[in-house]
Protein backbone atom coordinates (compact mmCIF):
# COMPACT_ATOMS: atom_id res chain seq x y z
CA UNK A 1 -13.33 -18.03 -5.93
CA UNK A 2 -14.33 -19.13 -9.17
CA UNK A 3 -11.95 -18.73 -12.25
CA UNK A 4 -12.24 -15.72 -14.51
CA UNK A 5 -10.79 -14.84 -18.06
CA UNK A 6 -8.11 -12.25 -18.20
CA UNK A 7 -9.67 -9.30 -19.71
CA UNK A 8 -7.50 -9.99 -22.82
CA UNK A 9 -4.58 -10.77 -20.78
CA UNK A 10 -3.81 -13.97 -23.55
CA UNK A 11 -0.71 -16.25 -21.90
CA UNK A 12 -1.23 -14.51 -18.18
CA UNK A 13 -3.40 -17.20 -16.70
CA UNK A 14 -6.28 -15.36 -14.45
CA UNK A 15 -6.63 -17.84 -11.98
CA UNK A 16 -8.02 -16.92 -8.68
CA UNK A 17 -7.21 -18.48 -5.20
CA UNK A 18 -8.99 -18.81 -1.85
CA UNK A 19 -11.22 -15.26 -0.73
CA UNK A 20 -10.71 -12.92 1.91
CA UNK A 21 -12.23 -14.45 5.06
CA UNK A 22 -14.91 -12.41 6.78
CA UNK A 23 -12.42 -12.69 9.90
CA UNK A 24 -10.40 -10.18 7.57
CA UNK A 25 -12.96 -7.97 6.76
CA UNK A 26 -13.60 -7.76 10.54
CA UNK A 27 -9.99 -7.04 11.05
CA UNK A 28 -9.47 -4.49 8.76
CA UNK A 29 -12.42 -2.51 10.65
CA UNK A 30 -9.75 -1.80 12.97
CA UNK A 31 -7.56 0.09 10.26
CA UNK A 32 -10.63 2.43 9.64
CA UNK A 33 -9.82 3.99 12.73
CA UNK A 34 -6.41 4.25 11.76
CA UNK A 35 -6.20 5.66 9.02
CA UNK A 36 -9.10 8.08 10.52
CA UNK A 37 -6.10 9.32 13.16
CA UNK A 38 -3.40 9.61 10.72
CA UNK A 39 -5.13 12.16 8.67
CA UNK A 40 -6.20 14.15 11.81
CA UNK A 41 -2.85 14.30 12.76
CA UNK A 42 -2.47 16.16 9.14
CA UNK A 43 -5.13 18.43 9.46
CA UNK A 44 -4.06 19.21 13.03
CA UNK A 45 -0.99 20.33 12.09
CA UNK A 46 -0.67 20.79 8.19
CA UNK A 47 3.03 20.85 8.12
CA UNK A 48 5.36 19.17 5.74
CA UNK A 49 7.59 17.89 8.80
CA UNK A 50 3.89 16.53 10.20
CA UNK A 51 3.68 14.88 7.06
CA UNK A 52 6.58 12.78 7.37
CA UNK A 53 6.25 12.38 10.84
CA UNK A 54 2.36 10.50 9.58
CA UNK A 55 4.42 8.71 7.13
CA UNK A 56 6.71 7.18 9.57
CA UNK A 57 3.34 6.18 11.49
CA UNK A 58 1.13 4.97 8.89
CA UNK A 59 4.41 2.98 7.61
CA UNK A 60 4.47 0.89 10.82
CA UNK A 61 0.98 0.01 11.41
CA UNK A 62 0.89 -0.77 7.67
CA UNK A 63 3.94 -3.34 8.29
CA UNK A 64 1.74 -4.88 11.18
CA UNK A 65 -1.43 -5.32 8.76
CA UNK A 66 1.07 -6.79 6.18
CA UNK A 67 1.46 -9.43 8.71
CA UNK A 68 -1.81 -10.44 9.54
CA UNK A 69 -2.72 -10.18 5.54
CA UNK A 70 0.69 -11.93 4.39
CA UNK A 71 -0.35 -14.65 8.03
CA UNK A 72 -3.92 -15.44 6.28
CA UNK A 73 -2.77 -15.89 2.62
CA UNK A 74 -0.33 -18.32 3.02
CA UNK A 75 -1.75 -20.71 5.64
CA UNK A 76 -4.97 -18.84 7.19
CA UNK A 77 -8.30 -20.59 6.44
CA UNK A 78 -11.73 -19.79 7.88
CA UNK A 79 -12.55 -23.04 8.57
CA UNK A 80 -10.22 -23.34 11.26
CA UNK A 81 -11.44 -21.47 14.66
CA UNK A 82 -7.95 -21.12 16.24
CA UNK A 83 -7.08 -19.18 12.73
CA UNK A 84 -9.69 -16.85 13.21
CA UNK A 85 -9.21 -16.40 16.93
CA UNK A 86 -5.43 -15.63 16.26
CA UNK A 87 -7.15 -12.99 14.06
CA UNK A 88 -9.48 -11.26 16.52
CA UNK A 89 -6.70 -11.62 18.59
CA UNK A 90 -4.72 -9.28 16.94
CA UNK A 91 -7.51 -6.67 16.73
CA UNK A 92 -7.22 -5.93 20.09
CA UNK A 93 -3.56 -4.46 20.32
CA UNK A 94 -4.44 -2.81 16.72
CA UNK A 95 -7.43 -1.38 17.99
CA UNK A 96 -4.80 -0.19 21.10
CA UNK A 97 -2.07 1.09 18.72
CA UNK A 98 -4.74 3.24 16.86
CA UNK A 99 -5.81 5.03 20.30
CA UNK A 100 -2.00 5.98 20.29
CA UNK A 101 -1.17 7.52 17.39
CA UNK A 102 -2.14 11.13 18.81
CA UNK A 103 0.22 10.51 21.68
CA UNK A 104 3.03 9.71 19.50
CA UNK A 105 2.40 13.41 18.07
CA UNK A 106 2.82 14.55 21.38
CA UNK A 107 6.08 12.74 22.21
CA UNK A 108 4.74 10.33 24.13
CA UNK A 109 4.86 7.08 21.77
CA UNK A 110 5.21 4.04 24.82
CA UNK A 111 1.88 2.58 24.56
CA UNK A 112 2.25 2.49 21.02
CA UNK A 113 4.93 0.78 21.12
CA UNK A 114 3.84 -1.41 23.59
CA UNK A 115 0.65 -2.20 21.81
CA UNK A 116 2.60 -2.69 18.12
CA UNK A 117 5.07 -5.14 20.09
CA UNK A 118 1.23 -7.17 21.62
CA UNK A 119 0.31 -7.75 17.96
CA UNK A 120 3.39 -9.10 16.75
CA UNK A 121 3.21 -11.49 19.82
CA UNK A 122 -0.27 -12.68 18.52
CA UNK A 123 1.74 -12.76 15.05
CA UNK A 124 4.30 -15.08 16.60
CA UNK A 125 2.17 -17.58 18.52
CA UNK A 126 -0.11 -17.59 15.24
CA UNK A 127 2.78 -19.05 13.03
CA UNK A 128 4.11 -21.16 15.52
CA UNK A 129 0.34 -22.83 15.70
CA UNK A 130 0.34 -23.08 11.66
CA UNK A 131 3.52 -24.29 11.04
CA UNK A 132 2.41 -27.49 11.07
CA UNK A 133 6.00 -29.05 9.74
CA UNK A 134 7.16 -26.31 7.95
CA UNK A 135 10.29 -24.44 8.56
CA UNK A 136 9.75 -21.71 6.58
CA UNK A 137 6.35 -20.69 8.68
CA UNK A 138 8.12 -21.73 11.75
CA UNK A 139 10.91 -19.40 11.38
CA UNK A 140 8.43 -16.20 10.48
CA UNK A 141 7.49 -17.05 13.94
CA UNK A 142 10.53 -15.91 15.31
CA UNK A 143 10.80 -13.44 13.07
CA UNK A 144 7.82 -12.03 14.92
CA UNK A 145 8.84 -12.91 18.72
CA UNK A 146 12.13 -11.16 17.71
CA UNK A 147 10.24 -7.77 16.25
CA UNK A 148 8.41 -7.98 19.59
CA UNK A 149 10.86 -7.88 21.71
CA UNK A 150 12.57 -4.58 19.45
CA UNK A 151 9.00 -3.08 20.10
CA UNK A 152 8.67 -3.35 23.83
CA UNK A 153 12.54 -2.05 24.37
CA UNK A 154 11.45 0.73 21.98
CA UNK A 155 9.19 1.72 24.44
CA UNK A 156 11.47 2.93 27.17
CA UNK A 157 14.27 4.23 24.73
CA UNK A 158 14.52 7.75 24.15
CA UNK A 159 14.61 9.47 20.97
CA UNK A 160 15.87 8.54 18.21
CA UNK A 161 16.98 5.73 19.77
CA UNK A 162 13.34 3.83 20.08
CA UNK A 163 12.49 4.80 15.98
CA UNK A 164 15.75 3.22 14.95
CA UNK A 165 14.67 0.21 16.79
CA UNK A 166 10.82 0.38 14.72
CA UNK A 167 13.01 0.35 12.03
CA UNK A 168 15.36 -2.72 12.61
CA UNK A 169 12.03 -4.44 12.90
CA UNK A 170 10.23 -3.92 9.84
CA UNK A 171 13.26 -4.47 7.90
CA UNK A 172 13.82 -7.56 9.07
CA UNK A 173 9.97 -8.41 9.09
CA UNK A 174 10.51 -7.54 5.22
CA UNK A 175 12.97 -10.24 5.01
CA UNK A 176 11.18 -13.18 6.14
CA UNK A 177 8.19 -12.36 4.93
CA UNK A 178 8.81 -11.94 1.40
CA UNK A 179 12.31 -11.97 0.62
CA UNK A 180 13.51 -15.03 1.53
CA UNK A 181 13.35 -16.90 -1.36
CA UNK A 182 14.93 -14.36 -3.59
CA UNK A 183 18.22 -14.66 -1.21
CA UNK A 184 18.21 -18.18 -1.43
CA UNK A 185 17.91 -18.19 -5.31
CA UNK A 186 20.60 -15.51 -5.12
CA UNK A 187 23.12 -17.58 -3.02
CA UNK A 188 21.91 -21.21 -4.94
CA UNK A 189 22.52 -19.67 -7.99
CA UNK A 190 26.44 -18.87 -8.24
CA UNK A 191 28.50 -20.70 -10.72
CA UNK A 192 32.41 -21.44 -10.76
CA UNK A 193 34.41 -22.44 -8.13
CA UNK A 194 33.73 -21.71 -4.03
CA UNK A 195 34.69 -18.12 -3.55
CA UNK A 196 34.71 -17.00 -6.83
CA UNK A 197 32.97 -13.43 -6.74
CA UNK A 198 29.35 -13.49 -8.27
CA UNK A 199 29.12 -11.85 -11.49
CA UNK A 200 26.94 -8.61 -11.86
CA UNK A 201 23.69 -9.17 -13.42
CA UNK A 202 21.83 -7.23 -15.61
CA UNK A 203 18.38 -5.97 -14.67
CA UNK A 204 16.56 -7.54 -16.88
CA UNK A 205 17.79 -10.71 -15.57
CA UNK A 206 17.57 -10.09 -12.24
CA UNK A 207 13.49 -8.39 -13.23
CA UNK A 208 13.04 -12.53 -15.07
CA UNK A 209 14.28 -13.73 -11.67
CA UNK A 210 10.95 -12.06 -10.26
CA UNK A 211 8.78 -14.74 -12.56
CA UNK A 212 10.63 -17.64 -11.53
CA UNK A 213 8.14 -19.48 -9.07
CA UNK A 214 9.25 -20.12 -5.69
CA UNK A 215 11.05 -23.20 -5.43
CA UNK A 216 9.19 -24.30 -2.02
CA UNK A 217 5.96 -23.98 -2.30
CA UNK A 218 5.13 -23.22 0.84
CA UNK A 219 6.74 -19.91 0.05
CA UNK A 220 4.24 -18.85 -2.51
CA UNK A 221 1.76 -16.13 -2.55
CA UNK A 222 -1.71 -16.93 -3.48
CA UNK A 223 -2.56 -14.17 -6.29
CA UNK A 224 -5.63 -13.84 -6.26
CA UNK A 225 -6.05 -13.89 -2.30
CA UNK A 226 -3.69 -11.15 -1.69
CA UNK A 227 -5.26 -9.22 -5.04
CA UNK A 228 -8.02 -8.90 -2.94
CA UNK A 229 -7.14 -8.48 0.27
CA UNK A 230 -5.18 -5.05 -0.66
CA UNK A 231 -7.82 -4.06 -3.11
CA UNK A 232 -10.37 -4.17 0.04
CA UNK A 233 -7.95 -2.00 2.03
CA UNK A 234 -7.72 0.46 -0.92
CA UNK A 235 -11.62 0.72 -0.09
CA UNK A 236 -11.01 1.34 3.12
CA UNK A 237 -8.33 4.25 2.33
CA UNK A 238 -11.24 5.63 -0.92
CA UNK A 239 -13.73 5.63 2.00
CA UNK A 240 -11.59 8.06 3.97
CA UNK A 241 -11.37 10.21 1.27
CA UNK A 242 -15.15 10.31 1.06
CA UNK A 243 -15.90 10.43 4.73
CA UNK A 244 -14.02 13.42 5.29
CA UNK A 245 -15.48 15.33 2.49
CA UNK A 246 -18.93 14.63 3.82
CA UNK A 247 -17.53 15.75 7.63
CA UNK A 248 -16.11 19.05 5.87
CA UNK A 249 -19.27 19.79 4.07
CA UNK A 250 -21.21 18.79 7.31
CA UNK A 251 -19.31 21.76 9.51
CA UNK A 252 -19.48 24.11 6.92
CA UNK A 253 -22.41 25.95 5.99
CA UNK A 254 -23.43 26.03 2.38
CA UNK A 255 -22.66 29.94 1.56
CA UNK A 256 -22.00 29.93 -1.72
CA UNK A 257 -20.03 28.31 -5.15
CA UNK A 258 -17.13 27.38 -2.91
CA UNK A 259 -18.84 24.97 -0.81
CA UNK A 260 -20.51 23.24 -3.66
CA UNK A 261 -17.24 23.30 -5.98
CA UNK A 262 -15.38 21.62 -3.13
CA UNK A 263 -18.05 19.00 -1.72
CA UNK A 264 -18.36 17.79 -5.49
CA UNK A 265 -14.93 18.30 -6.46
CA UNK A 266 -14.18 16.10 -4.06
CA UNK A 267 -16.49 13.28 -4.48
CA UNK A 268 -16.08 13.19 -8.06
CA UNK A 269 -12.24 13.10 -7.31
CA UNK A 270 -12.49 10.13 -5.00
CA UNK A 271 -14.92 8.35 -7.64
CA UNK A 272 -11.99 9.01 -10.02
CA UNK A 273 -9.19 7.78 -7.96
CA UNK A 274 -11.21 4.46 -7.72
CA UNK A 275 -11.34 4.05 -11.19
CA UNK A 276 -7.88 4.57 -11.66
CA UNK A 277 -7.24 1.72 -9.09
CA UNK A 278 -9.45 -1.11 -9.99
CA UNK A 279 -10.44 -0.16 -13.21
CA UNK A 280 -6.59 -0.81 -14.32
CA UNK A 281 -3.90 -1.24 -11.77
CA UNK A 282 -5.34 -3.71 -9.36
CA UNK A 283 -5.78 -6.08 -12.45
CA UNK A 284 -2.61 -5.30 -13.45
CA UNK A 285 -0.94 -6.21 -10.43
CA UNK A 286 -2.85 -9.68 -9.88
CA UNK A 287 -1.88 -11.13 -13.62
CA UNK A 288 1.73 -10.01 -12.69
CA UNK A 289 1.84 -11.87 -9.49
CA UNK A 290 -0.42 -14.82 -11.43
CA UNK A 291 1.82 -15.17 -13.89
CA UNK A 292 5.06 -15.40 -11.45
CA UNK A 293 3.68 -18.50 -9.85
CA UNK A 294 3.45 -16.37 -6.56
CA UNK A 295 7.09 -15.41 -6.28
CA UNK A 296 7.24 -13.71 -3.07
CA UNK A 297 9.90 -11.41 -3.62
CA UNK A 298 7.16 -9.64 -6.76
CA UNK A 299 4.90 -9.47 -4.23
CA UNK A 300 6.86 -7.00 -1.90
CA UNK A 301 7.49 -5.11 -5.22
CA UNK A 302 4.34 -4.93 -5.96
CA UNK A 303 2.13 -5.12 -2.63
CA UNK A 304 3.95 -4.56 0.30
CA UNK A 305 6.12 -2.30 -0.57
CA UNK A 306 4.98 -1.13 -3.63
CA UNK A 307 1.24 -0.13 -2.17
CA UNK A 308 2.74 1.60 0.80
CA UNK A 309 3.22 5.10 -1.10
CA UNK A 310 -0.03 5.26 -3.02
CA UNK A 311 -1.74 4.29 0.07
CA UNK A 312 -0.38 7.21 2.26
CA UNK A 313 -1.03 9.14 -0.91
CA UNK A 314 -4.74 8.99 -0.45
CA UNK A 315 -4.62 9.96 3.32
CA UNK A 316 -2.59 13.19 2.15
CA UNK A 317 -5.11 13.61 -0.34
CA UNK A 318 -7.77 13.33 2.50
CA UNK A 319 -6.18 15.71 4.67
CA UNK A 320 -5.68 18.70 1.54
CA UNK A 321 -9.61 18.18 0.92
CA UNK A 322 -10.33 18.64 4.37
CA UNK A 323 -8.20 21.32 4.63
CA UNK A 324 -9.42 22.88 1.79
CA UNK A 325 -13.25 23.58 3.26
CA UNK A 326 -12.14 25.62 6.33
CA UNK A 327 -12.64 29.23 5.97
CA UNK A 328 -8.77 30.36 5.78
CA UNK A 329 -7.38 27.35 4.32
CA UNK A 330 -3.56 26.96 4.79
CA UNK A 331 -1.55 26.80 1.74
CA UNK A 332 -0.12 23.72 2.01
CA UNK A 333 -3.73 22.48 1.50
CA UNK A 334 -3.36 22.86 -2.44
CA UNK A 335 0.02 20.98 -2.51
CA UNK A 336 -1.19 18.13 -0.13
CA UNK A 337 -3.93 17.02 -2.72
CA UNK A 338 -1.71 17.62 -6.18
CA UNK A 339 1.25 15.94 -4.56
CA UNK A 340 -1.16 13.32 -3.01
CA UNK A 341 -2.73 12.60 -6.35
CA UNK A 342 1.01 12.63 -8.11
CA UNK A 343 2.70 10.25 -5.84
CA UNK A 344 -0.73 8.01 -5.87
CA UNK A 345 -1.05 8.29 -10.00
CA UNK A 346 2.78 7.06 -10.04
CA UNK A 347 2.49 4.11 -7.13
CA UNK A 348 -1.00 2.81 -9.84
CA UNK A 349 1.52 3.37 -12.56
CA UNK A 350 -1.14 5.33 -14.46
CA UNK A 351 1.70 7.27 -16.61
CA UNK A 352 3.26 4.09 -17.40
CA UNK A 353 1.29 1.75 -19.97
CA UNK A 354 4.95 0.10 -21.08
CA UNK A 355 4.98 1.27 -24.04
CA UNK A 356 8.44 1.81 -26.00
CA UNK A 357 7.64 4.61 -28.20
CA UNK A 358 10.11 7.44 -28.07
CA UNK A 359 7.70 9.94 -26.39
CA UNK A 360 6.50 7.81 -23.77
CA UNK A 361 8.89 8.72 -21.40
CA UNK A 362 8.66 12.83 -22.00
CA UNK A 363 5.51 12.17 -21.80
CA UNK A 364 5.22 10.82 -18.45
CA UNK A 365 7.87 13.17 -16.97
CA UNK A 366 5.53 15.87 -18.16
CA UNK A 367 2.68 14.70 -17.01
CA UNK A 368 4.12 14.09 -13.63
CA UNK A 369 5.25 17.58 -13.67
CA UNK A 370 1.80 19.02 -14.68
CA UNK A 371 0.11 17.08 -11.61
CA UNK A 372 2.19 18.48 -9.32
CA UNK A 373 2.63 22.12 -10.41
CA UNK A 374 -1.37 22.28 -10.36
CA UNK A 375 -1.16 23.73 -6.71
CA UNK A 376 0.56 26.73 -8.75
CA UNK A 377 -3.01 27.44 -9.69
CA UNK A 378 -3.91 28.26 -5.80
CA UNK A 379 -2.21 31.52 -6.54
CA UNK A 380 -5.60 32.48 -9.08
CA UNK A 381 -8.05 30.14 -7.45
CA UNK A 382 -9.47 29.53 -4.32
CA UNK A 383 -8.81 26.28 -2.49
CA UNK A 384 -12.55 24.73 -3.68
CA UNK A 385 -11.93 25.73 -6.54
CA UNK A 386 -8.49 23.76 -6.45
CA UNK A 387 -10.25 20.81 -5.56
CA UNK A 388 -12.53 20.87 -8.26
CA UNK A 389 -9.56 21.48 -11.05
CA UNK A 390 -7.46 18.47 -10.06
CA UNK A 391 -10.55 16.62 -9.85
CA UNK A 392 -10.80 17.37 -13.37
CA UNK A 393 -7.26 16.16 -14.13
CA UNK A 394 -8.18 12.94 -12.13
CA UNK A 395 -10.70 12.09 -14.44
CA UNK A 396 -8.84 13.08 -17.36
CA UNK A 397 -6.05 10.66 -15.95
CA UNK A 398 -8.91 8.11 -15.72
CA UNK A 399 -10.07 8.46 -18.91
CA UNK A 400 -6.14 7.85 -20.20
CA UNK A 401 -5.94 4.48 -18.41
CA UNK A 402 -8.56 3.36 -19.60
CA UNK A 403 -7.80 4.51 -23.05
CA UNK A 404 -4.35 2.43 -22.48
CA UNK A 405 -5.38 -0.53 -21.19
CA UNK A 406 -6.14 -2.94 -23.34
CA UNK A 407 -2.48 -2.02 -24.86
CA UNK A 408 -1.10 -2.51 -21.63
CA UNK A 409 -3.00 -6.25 -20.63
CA UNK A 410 -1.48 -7.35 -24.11
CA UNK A 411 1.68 -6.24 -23.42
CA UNK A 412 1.82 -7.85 -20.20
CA UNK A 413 0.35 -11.04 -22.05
CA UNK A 414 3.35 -10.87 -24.29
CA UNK A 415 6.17 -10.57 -21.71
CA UNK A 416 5.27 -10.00 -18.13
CA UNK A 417 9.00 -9.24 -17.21
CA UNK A 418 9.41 -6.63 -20.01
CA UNK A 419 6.53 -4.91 -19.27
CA UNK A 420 7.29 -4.14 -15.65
CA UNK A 421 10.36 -3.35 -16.85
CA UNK A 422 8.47 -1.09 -18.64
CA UNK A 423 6.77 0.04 -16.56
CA UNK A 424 8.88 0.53 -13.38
């Protein structure tokens, strides 16, 4: 990928790294199907205890595409057919997993489980191929066989016994993926004698910590590569959005204001929801990782982990739209979208442009209050016509970020660590 200038980002060196192979693109075809059958399972059931129960579903398979993305930008390349095979491998138990996400509604979460502990295997044979020398890959390999074999016993465990066990994985697969170097830093970095207790440090230090570059480089994140890759799957997630507001429109017949108000509402609220993405944050987040010479620890903050909630966000903003064109739409459908939208506007950091100015922070706590509190309105309005106000306040939240940015890029120019500080 050629390089780019920083969109007045100064200091904060835009460089870009290797693209997203098409065997990616391929791959992620599988995860349009999943996230299809995560917000059915909403709609189905439009519950707040269903949504958590998606959460805890969508949170998994997320952790397994993690792998596969996290696999291809530290020592995946095209060019090399057994990294691509490893690749369409793993499509296969994916594909699987996705079949079994309406059975693990029901209670009945084996092959699931079974098909989630078949990826990671392809996971661990594809390290142990690339490690080529290197420890560090060599031991996410086992990493992987480990998480398979916590899947597979998951399977015949009863409840809650088998979702404590999904969860001993994915920790652990969050550790040696992209918090291993932080610990070591942590533990290399102790002064006085042996045994003296490590002083507390401040969080601002331990935020500069996050802009140190990794001391091994094979630990390193490639920016631009991973910029990418998630920005592609935030496509996928947009695309959602718009595919279910053209299914709703397509099984409801056009009688009147409310069908329009919702099939446009909704459209012009996905449109806006893009622009808050890549029009600020997705930039954003690149020059931060860019700038902290791929620290892999950052890149959980800001990737992994930190594109986990707006993510789900957009599937519970998927499932209120949907919601919202049946005839007797449930009342939850209102607060699906405005929390959706709230908890996807925060994850993008939209009400945070790190400024310091004594009203920022009322500011955002009352703008954050105002998204949420829209649903209120359902009380006066119909549920198209809810869809159509908070798409409205979408694009007004739009319109602020991009009001704000070219603050915020010089900002982050100035000090990267202070602004996410900032802007945490």
């Amino acid at each position: 990928m050629s390089e780019r200038a920083g969109d007045g980002a100064g200091g904060v060196e835009a460089g870009h790294g290797k693209r997203v192979g098409w065997v990616e693109l391929y791959f992620d075809l599988v995860f349009v199907f999943v996230v299809s059958q995560v917000v059915h399972a909403v709609v189905a059931e439009p519950a707040w205890s269903r949504v958590a129960a998606a959460l805890g579903v969508f949170a998994t398979l997320w952790w397994t595409w993690i792998g596969f993305a996290v696999l291809y930008n530290r020592v995946g390349d095209d060019t090399r057919v057994a990294d691509r095979l490893f690749v369409l491998a793993g499509t296969v138990p994916c594909a699987v997993a996705a079949t079994q996400v309406h059975d693990v509604f029901e209670g009945h979460p084996a092959g699931f489980a079974l098909a989630l502990a078949g990826a990671r295997l392809v996971l661990a044979a594809a390290h142990a191929v690339s490690a080529r020398g290197v420890p560090e890959v060599r031991r996410i390999g086992w990493g992987y066989a480990f998480s398979a074999v916590l899947f597979a016993a998951s399977a015949f465990a009863g409840h809650p016994a088998r979702y404590g066990l999904w969860a001993i994985a994915l920790l652990q697969e969050a550790g040696f993926l992209l918090l291993g170097e932080s610990r070591g830093r942590r533990r290399g970095s102790g002064h006085g004698h042996a045994g003296a207790r490590p002083q507390r440090r401040s969080r601002s230090a331990m935020l500069r910590d996050l802009f140190v570059p990794p001391r091994n480089p094979h630990q390193a994140v490639d920016a631009g590569h991973l910029a990418e890759r998630f920005g592609l799957f935030m496509i996928i997630l947009l695309g959602e959005l718009v595919v279910t507001v053209g299914g709703a429109a397509r099984d409801r017949p056009a009688d009147g204001t409310g069908y329009w108000l919702a099939l446009i509402g909704g459209l012009v609220l996905a449109g806006a929801l893009w622009w808050v993405y890549f029009a600020s944050a997705a930039e954003i987040n690149r020059l931060l990782l860019n700038a902290s010479g791929g620290n892999p620890a950052l890149a959980y903050s800001l990737y992994a982990g930190g594109h986990l909630t707006p993510a789900f966000a957009l599937l519970l903003v998927a499932a209120g739209v949907n919601l919202s064109f049946q005839a007797e739409p449930p009342g939850t459908a209102a607060w699906f979208i405005t929390v959706g939208l709230t908890i996807y506007l925060g994850g993008t950091r939209v009400y945070s442009s790190g400024s310091r100015r004594w009203f920022a922070a009322p500011a955002r706590l009352a703008a954050i209050a105002a998204t949420v509190n829209l649903a209120l309105l359902q009380a006066v309005l119909s549920a198209p016509a809810m869809v159509a106000v908070t798409a409205g306040w979408a694009v007004a939240c739009a319109a602020v970020v991009t009001r704000f940015r070219r603050g915020a890029m010089a900002r982050l120019a100035e000090d990267p660590a202070a602004f996410l500080r900032d802007t945490a």
